[in-house]
N, C-alpha and C. Protein backbone atom coordinates (compact mmCIF):
# COMPACT_ATOMS: atom_id res chain seq x y z
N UNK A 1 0.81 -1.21 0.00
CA UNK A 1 0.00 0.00 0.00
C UNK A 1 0.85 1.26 0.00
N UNK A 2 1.72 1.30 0.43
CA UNK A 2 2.92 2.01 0.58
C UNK A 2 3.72 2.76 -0.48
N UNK A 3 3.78 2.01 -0.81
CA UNK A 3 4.44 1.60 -2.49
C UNK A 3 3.72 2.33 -3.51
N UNK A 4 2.51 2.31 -3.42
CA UNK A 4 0.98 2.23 -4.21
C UNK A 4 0.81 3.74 -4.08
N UNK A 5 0.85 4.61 -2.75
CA UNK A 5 0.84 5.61 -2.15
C UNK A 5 1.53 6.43 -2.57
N UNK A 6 3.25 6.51 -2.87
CA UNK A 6 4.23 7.02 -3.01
C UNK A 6 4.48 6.99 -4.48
N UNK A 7 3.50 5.92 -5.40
CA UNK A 7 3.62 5.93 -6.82
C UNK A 7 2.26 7.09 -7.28
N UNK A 8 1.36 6.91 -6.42
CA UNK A 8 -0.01 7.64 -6.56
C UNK A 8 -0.16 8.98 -6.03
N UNK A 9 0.46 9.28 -5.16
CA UNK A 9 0.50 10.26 -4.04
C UNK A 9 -0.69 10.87 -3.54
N UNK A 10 -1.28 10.99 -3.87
CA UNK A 10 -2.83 11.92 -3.81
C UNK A 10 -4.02 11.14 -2.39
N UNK A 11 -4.03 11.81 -1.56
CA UNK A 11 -4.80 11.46 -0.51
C UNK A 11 -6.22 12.47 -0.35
N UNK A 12 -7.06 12.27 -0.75
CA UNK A 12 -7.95 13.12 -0.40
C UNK A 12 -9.13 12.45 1.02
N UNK A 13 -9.06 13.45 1.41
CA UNK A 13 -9.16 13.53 2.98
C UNK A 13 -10.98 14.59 2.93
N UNK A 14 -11.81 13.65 3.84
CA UNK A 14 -12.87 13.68 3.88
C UNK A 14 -13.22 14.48 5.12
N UNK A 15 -13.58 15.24 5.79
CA UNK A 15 -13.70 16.01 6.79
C UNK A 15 -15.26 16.60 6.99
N UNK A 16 -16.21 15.79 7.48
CA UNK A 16 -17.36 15.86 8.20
C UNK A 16 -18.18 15.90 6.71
N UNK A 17 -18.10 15.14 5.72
CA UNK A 17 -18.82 15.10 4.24
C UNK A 17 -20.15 13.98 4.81
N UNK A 18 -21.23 14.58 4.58
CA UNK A 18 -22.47 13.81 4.70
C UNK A 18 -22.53 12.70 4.78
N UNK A 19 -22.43 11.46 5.58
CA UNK A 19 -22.93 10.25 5.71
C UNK A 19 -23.68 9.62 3.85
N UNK A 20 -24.90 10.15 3.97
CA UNK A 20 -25.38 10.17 2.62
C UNK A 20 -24.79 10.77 1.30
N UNK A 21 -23.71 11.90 1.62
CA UNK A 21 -22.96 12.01 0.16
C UNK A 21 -21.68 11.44 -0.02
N UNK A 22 -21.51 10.60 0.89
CA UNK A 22 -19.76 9.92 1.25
C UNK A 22 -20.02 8.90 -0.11
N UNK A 23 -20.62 8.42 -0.68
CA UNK A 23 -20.61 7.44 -1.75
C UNK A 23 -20.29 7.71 -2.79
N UNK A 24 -21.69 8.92 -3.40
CA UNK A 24 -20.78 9.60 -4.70
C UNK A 24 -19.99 10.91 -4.77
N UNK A 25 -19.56 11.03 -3.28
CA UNK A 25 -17.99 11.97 -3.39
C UNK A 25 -17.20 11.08 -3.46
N UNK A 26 -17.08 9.92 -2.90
CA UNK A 26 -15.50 8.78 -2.92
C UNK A 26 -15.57 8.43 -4.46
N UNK A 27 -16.92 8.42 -5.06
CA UNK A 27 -16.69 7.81 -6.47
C UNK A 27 -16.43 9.12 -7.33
N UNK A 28 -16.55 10.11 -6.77
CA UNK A 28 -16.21 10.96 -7.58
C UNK A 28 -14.63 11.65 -7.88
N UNK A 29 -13.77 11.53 -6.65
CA UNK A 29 -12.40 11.75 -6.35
C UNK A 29 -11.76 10.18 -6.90
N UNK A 30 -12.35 9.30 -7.31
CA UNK A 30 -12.04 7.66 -7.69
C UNK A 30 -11.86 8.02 -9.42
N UNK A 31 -12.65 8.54 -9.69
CA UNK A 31 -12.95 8.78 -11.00
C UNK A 31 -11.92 9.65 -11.60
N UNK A 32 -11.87 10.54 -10.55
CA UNK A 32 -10.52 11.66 -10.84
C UNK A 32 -9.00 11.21 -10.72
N UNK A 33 -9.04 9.48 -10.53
CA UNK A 33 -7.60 9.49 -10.53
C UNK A 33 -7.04 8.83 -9.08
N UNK A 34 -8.02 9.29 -7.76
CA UNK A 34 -7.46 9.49 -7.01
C UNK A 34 -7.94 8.15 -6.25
N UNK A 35 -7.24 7.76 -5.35
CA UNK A 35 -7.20 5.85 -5.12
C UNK A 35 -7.11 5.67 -3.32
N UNK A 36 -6.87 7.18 -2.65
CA UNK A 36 -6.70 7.25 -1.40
C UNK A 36 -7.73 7.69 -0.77
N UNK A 37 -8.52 8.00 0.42
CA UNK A 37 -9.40 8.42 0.92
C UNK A 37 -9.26 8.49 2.32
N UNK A 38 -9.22 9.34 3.01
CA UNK A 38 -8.83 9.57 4.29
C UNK A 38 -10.22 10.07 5.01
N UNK A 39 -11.01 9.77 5.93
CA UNK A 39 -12.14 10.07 6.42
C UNK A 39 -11.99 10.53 7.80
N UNK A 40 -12.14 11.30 8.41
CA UNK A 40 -11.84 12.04 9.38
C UNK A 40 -12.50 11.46 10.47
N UNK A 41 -11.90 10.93 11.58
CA UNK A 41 -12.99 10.81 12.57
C UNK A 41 -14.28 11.80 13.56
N UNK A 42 -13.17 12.96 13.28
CA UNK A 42 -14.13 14.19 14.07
C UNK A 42 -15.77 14.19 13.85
N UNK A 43 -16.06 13.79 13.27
CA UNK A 43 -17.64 13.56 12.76
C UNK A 43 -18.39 12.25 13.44
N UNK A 44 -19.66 12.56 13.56
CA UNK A 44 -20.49 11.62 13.98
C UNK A 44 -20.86 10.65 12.72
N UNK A 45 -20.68 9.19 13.64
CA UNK A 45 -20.76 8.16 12.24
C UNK A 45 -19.77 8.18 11.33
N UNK A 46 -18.53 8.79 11.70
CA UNK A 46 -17.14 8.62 10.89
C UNK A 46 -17.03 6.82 10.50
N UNK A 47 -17.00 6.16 11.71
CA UNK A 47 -16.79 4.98 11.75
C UNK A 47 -17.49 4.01 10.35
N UNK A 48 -18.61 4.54 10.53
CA UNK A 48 -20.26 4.23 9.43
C UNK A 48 -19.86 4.56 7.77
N UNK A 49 -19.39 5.71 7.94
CA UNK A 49 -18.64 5.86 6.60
C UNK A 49 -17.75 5.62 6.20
N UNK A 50 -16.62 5.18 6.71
CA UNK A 50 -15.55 4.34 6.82
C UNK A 50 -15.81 3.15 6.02
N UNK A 51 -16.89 2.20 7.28
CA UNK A 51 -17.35 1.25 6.52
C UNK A 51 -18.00 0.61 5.27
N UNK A 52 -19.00 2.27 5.27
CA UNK A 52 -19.75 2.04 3.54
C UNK A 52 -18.71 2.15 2.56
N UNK A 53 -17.74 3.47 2.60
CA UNK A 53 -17.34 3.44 1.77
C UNK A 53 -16.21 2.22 1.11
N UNK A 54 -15.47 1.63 2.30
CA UNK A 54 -14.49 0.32 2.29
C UNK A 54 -15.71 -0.66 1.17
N UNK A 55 -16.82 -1.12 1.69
CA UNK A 55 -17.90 -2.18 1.68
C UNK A 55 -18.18 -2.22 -0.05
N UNK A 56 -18.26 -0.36 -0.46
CA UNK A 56 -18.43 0.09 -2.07
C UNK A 56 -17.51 0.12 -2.96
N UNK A 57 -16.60 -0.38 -2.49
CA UNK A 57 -15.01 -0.59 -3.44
C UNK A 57 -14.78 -1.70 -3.35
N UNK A 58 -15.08 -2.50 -2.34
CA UNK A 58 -14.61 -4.03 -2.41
C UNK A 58 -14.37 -4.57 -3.99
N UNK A 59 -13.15 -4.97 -3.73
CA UNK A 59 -12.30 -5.45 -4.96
C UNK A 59 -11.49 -4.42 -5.98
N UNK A 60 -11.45 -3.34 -5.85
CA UNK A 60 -10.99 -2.28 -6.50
C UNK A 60 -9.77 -2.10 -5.52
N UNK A 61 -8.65 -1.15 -6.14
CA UNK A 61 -7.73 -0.79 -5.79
C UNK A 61 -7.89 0.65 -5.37
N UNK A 62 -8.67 0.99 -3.92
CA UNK A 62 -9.11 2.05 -3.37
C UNK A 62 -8.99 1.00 -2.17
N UNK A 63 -7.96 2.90 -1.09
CA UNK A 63 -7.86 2.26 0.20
C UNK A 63 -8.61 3.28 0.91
N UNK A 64 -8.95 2.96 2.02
CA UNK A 64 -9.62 3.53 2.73
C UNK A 64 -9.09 3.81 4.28
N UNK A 65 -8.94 4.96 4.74
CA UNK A 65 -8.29 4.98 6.45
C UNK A 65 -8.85 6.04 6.73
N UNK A 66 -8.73 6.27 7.97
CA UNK A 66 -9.19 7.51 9.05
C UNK A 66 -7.93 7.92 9.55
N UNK A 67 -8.60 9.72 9.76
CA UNK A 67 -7.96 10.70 10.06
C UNK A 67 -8.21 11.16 11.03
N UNK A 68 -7.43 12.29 11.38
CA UNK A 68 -7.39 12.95 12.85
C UNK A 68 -7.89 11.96 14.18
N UNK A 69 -7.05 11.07 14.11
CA UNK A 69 -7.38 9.88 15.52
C UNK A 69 -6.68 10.35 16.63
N UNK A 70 -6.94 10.75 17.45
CA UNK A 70 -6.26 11.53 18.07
C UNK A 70 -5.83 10.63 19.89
N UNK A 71 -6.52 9.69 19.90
CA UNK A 71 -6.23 8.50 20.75
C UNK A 71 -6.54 6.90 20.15
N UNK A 72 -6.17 6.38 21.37
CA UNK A 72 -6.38 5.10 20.73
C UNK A 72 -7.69 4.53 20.91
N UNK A 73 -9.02 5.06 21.40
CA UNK A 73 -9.96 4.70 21.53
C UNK A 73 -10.20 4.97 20.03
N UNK A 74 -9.87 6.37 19.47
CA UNK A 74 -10.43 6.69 18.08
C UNK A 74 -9.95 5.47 17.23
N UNK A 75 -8.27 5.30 17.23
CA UNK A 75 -7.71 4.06 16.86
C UNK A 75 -8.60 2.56 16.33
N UNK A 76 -9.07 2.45 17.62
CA UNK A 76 -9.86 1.20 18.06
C UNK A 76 -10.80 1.08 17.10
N UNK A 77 -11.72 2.19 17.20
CA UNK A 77 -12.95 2.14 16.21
C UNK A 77 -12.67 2.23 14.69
N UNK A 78 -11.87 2.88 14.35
CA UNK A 78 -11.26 3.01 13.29
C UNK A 78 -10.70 1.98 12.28
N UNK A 79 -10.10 0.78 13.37
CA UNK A 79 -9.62 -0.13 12.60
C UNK A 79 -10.74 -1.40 12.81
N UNK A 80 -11.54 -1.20 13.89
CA UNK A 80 -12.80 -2.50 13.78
C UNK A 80 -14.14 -1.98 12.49
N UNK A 81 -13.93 -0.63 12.65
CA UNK A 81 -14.73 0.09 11.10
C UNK A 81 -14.24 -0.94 9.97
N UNK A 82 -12.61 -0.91 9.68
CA UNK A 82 -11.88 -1.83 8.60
C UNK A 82 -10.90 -0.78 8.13
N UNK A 83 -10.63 0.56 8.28
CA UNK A 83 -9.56 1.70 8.16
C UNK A 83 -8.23 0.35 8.00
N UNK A 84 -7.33 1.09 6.47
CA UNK A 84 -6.31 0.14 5.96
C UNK A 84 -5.15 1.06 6.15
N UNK A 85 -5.52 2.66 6.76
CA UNK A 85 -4.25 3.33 7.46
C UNK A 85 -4.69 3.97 8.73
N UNK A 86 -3.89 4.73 9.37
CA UNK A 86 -4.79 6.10 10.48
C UNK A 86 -3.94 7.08 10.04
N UNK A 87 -4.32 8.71 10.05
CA UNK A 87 -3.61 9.51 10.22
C UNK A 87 -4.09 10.64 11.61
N UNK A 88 -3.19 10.81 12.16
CA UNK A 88 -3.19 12.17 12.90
C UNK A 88 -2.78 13.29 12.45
N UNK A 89 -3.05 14.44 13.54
CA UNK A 89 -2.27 16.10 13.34
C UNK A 89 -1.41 15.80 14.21
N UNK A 90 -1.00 14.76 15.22
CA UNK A 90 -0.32 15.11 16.00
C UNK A 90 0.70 13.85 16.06
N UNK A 91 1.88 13.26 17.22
CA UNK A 91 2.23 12.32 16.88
C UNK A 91 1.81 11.95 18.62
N UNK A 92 1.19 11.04 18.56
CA UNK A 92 0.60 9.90 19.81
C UNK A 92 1.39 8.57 19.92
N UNK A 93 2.56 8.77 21.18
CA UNK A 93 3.08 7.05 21.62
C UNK A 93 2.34 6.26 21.06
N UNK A 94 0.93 6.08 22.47
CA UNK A 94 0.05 4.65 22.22
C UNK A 94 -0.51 4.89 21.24
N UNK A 95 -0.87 6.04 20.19
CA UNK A 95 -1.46 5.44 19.23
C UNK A 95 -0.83 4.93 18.01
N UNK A 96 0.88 5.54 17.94
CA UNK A 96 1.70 4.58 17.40
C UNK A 96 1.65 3.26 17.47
N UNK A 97 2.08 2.98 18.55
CA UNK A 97 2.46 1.31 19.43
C UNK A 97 1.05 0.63 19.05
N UNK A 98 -0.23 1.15 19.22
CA UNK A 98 -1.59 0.37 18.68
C UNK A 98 -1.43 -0.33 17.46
N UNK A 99 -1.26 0.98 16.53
CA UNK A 99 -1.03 0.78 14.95
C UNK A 99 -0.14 -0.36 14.66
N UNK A 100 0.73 -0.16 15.42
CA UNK A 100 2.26 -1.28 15.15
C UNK A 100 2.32 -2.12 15.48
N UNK A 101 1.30 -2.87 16.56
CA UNK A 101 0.65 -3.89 17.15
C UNK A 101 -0.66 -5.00 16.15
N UNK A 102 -1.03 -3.60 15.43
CA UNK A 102 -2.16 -4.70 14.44
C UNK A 102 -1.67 -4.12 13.25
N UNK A 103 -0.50 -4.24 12.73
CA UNK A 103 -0.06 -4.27 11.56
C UNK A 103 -0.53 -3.29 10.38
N UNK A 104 -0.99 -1.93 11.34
CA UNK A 104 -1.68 -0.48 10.68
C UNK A 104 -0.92 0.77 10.36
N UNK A 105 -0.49 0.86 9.00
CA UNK A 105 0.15 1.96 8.74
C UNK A 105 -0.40 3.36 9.53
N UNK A 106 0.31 3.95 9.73
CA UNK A 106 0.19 5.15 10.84
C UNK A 106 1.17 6.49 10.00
N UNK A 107 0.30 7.43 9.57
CA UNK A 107 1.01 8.42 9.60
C UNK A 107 0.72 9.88 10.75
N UNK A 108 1.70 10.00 11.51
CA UNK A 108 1.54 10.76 12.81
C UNK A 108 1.88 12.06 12.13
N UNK A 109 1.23 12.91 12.64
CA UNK A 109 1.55 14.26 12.16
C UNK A 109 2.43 15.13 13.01
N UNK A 110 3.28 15.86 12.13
CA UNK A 110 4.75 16.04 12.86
C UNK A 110 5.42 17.56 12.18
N UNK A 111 6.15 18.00 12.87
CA UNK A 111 6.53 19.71 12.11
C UNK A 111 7.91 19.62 11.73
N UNK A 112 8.54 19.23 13.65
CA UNK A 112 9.63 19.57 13.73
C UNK A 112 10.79 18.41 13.16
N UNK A 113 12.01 18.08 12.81
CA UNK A 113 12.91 17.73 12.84
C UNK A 113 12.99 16.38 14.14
N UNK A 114 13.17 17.13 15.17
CA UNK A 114 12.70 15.89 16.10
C UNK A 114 11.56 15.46 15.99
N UNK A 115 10.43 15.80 16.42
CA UNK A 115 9.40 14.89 16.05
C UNK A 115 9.52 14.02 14.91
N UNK A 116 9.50 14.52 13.63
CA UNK A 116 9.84 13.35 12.90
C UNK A 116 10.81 12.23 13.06
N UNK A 117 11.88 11.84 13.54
CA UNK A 117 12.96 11.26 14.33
C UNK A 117 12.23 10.58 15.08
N UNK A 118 11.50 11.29 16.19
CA UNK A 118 10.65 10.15 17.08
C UNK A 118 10.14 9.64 16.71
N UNK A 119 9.06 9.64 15.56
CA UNK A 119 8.34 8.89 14.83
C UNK A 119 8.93 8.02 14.37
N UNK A 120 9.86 8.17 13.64
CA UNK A 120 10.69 7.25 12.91
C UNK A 120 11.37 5.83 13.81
N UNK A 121 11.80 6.43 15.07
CA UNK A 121 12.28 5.49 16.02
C UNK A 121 11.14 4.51 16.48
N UNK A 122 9.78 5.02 16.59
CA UNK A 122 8.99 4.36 17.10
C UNK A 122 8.25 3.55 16.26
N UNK A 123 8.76 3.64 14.44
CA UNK A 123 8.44 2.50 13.55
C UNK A 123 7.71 3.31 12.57
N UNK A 124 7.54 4.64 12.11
CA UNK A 124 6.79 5.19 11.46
C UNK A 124 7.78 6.08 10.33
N UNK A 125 7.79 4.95 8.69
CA UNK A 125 8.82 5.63 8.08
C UNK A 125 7.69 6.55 7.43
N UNK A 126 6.72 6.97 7.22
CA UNK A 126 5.79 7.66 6.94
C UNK A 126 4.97 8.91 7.70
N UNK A 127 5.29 9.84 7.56
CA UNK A 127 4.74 10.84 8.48
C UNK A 127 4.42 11.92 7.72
N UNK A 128 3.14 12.91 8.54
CA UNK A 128 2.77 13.68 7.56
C UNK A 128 2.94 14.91 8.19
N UNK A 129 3.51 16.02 7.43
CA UNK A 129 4.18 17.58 7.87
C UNK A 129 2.53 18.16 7.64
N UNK A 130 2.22 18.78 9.01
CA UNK A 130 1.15 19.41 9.32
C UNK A 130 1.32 20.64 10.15
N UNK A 131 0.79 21.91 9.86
CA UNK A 131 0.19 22.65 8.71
C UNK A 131 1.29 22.46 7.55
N UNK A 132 1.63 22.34 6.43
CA UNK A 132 2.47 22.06 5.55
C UNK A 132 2.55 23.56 4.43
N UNK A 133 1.02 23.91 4.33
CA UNK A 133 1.44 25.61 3.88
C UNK A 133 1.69 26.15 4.41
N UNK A 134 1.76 26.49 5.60
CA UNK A 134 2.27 27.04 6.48
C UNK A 134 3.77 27.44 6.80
N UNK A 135 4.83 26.23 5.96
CA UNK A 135 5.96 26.31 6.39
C UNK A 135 6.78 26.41 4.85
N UNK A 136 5.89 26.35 4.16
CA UNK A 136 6.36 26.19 2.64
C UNK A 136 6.93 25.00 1.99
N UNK A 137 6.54 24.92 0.67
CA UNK A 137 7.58 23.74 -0.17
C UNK A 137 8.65 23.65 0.27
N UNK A 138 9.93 24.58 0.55
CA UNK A 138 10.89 24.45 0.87
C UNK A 138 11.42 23.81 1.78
N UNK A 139 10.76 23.64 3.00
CA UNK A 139 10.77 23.08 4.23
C UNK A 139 10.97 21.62 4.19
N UNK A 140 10.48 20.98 3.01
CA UNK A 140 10.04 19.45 2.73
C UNK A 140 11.64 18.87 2.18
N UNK A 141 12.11 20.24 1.64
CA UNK A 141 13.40 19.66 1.18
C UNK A 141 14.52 20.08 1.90
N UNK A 142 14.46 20.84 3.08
CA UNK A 142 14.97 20.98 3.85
C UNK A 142 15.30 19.75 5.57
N UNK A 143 14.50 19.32 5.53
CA UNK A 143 13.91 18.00 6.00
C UNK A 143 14.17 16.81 5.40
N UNK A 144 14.45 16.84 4.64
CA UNK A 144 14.81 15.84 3.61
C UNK A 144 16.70 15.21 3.34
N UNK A 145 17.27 16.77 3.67
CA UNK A 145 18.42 16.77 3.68
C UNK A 145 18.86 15.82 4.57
N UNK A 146 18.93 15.97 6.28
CA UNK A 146 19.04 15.24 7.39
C UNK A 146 18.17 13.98 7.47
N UNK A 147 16.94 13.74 6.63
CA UNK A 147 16.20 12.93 7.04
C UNK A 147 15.66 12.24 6.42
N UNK A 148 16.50 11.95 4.91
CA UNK A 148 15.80 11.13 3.79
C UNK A 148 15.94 9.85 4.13
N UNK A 149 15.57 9.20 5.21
CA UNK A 149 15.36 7.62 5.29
C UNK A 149 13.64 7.96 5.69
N UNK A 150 13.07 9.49 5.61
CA UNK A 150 11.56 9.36 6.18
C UNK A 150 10.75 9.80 5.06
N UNK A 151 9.95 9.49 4.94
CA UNK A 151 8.89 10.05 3.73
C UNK A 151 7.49 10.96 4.63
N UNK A 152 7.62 12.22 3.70
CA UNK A 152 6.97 12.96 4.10
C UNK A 152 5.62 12.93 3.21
N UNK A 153 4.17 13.07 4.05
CA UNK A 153 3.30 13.26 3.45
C UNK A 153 2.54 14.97 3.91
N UNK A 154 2.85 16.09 2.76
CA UNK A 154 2.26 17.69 3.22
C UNK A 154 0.94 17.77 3.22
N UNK A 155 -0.12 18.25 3.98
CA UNK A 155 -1.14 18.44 4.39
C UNK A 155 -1.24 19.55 4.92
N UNK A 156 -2.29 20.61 4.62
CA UNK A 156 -3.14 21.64 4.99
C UNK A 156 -2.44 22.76 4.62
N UNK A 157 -3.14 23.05 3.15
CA UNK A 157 -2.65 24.71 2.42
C UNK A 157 -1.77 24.21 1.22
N UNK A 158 -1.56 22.92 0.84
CA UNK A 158 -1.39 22.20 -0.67
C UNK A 158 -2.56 22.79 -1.29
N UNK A 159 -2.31 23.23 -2.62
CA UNK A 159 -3.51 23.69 -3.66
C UNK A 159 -3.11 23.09 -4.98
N UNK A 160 -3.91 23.66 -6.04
CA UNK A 160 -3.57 23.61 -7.47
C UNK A 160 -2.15 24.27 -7.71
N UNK A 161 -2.20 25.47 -7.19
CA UNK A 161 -0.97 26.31 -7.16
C UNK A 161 0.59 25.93 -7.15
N UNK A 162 0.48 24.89 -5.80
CA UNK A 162 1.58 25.39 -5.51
C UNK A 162 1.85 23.02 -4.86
N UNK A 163 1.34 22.57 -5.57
CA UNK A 163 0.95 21.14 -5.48
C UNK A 163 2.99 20.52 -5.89
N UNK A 164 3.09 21.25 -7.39
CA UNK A 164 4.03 20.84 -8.18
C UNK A 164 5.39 20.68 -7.28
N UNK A 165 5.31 22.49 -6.57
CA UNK A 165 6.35 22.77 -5.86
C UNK A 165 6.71 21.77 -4.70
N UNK A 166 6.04 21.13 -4.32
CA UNK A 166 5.80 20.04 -3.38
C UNK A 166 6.62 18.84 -3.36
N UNK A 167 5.83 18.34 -4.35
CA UNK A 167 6.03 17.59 -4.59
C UNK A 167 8.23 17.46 -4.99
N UNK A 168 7.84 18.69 -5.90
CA UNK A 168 9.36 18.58 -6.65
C UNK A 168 10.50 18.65 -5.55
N UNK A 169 9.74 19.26 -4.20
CA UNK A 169 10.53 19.15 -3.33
C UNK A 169 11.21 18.26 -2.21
N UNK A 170 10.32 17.38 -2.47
CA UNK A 170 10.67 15.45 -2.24
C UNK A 170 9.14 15.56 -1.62
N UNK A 171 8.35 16.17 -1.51
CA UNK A 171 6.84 15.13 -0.67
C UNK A 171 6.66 13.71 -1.28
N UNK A 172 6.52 13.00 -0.55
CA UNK A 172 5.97 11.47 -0.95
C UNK A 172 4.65 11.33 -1.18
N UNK A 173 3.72 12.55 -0.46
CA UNK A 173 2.29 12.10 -0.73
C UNK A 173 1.28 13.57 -0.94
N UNK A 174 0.68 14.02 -0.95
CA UNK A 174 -0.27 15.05 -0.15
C UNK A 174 -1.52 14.64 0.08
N UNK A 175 -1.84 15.19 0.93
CA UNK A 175 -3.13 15.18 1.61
C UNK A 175 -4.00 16.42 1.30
N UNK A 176 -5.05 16.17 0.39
CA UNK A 176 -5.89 17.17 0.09
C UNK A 176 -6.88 17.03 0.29
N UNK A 177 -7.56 18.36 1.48
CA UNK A 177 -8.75 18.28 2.55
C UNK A 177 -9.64 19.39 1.28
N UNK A 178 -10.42 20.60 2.09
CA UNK A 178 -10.85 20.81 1.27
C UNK A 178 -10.68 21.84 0.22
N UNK A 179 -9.27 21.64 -0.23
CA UNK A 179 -9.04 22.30 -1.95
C UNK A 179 -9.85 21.59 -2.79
N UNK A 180 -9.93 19.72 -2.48
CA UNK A 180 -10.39 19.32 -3.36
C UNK A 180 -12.01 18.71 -2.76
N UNK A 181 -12.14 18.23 -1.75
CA UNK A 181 -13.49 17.67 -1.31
C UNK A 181 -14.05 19.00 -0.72
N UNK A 182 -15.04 19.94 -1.71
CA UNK A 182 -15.57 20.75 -1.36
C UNK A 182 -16.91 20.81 -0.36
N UNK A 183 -16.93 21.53 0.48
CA UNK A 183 -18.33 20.68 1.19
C UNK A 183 -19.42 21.30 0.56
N UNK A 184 -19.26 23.13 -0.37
CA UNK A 184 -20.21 23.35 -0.95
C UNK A 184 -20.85 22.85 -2.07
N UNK A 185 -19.60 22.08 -2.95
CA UNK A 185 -19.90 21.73 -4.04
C UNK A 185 -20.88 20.50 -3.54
N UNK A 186 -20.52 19.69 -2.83
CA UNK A 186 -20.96 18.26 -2.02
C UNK A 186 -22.93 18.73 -1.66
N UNK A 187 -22.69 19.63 -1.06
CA UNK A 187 -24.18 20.26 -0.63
C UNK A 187 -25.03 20.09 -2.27
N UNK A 188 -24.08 21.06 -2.99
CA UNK A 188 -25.20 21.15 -4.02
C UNK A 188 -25.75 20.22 -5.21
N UNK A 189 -24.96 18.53 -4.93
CA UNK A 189 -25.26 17.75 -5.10
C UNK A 189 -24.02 17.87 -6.96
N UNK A 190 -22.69 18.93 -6.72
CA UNK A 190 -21.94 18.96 -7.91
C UNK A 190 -20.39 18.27 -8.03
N UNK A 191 -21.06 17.01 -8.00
CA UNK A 191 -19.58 15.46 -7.95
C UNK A 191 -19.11 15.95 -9.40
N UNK A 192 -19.34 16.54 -10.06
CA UNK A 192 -18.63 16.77 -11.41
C UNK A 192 -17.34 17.45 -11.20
N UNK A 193 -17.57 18.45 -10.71
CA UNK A 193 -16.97 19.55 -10.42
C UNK A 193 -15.85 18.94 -9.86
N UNK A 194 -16.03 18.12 -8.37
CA UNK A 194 -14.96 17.36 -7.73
C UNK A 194 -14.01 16.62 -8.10
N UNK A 195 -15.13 16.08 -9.20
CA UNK A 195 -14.08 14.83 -9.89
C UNK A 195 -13.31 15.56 -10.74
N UNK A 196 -13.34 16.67 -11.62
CA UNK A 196 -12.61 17.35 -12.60
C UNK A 196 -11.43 18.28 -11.83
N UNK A 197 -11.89 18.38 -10.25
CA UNK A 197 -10.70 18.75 -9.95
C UNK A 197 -9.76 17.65 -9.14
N UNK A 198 -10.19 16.99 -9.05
CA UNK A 198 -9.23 15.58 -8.47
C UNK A 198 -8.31 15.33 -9.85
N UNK A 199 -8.91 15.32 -10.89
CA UNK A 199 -8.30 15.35 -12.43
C UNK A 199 -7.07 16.08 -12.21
N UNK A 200 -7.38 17.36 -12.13
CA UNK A 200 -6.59 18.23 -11.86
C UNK A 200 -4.95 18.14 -11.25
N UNK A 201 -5.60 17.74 -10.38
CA UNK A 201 -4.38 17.20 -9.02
C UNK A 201 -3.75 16.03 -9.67
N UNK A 202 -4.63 14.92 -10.12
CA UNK A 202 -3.59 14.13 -10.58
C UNK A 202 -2.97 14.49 -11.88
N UNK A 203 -3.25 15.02 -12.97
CA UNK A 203 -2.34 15.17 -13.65
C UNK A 203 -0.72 16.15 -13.39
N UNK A 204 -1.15 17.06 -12.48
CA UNK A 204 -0.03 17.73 -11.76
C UNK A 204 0.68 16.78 -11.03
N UNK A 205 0.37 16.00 -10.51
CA UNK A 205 1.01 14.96 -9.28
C UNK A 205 1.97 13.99 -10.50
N UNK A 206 1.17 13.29 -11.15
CA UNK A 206 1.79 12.50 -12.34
C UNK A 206 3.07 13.47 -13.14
N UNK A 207 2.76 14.66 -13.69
CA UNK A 207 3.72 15.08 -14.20
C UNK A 207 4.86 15.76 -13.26
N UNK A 208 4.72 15.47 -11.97
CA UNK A 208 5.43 15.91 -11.42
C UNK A 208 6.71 14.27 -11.08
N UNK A 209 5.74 13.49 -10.80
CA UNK A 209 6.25 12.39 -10.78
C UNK A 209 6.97 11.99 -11.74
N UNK A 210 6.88 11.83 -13.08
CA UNK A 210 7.19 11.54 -14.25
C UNK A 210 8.52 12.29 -14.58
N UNK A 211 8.66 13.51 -14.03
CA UNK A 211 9.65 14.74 -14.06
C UNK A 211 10.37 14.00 -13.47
């Protein structure tokens, strides 16, 4: 999955999207290219959508995990839902050691230099730089220098814009909340729109890759 991730890069990340529109938004970011899906736990019935959406891909090459877990109770539910990663904003011991216990990719969310290091020590070659616009493209390859045995995944303030720069700067993955899973577009019942910009992203991601 890993592998799959770092060839694909594109994570789009679901953050309190309707129970009832979680089906044809996942098929609509699916359509666009995009093969990752990150579902946020902060929401009621996160778990529920987790599950439908895992249940509506069966047999396809679409993974499905939860986000912002912020303990291991969230953990818990998350992976009895059927979640095939977790991500946090933050980096959590036990919810490392959980993950690494039932054989669950974990990306802990991390800023600094050390933090990432800790992560890494505690079994997590995958971690994701959060706020990531915040600190700029540059930062990723700055990080990279001291610390290319870790793969970075950037999250929160990646756009169309500035995706390429990212990437070109060693990101392994991004995580795109809502540049690309709009909740207005989602309201007004416009999966077109979504899917043409998931398009978007992946052809930038690909030609960046390809570069």
């Amino acid at each position: 999955m890993l592998a799959t991730l770092k060839r694909d890069k594109l994570v789009a990340i679901f953050r309190k999207v309707p129970n009832e529109a979680a089906i044809e938004t996942a098929e609509a970011v699916v359509r666009g290219g995009i093969n990752f899906i990150e579902i946020t736990m902060d929401a009621p019935e996160a778990d529920q959508q987790i599950k439908a959406v895992i249940n509506h891909f069966q047999g396809q090459e679409v993974f499905v995990g939860a986000g912002t877990v912020l303990n291991v109770e969230m953990a818990e539910k998350a992976v009895k839902a059927g979640s095939q990663f977790l991500v946090s904003p933050n980096l959590d011991e036990k919810v490392v050691n959980y993950c690494k216990a039932n054989d669950i990719p974990m990306f802990p969310g991390v800023l600094t230099p050390t933090e990432a290091e800790q992560a890494n020590q505690l079994g997590c070659t995958f971690v994701k730089i959060f706020p990531a616009g915040s600190m700029g493209a540059s930062y990723i390859k700055n990080l990279k220098g001291p610390l290319s045995h870790i793969d970075f995944m950037a999250t929160g303030g990646v756009n169309l814009d500035n995706i390429r720069s990212f990437i070109d700067n060693g990101a392994a993955a991004i995580g795109l909340g809502s540049q690309l899973v709009n909740l207005t577009k989602i309201s007004e019942g416009d999966f077109d729109s979504i899917e043409a910009v998931a398009k978007q992203y992946t052809d930038l991601a690909k030609g960046a890759y390809d570069g």
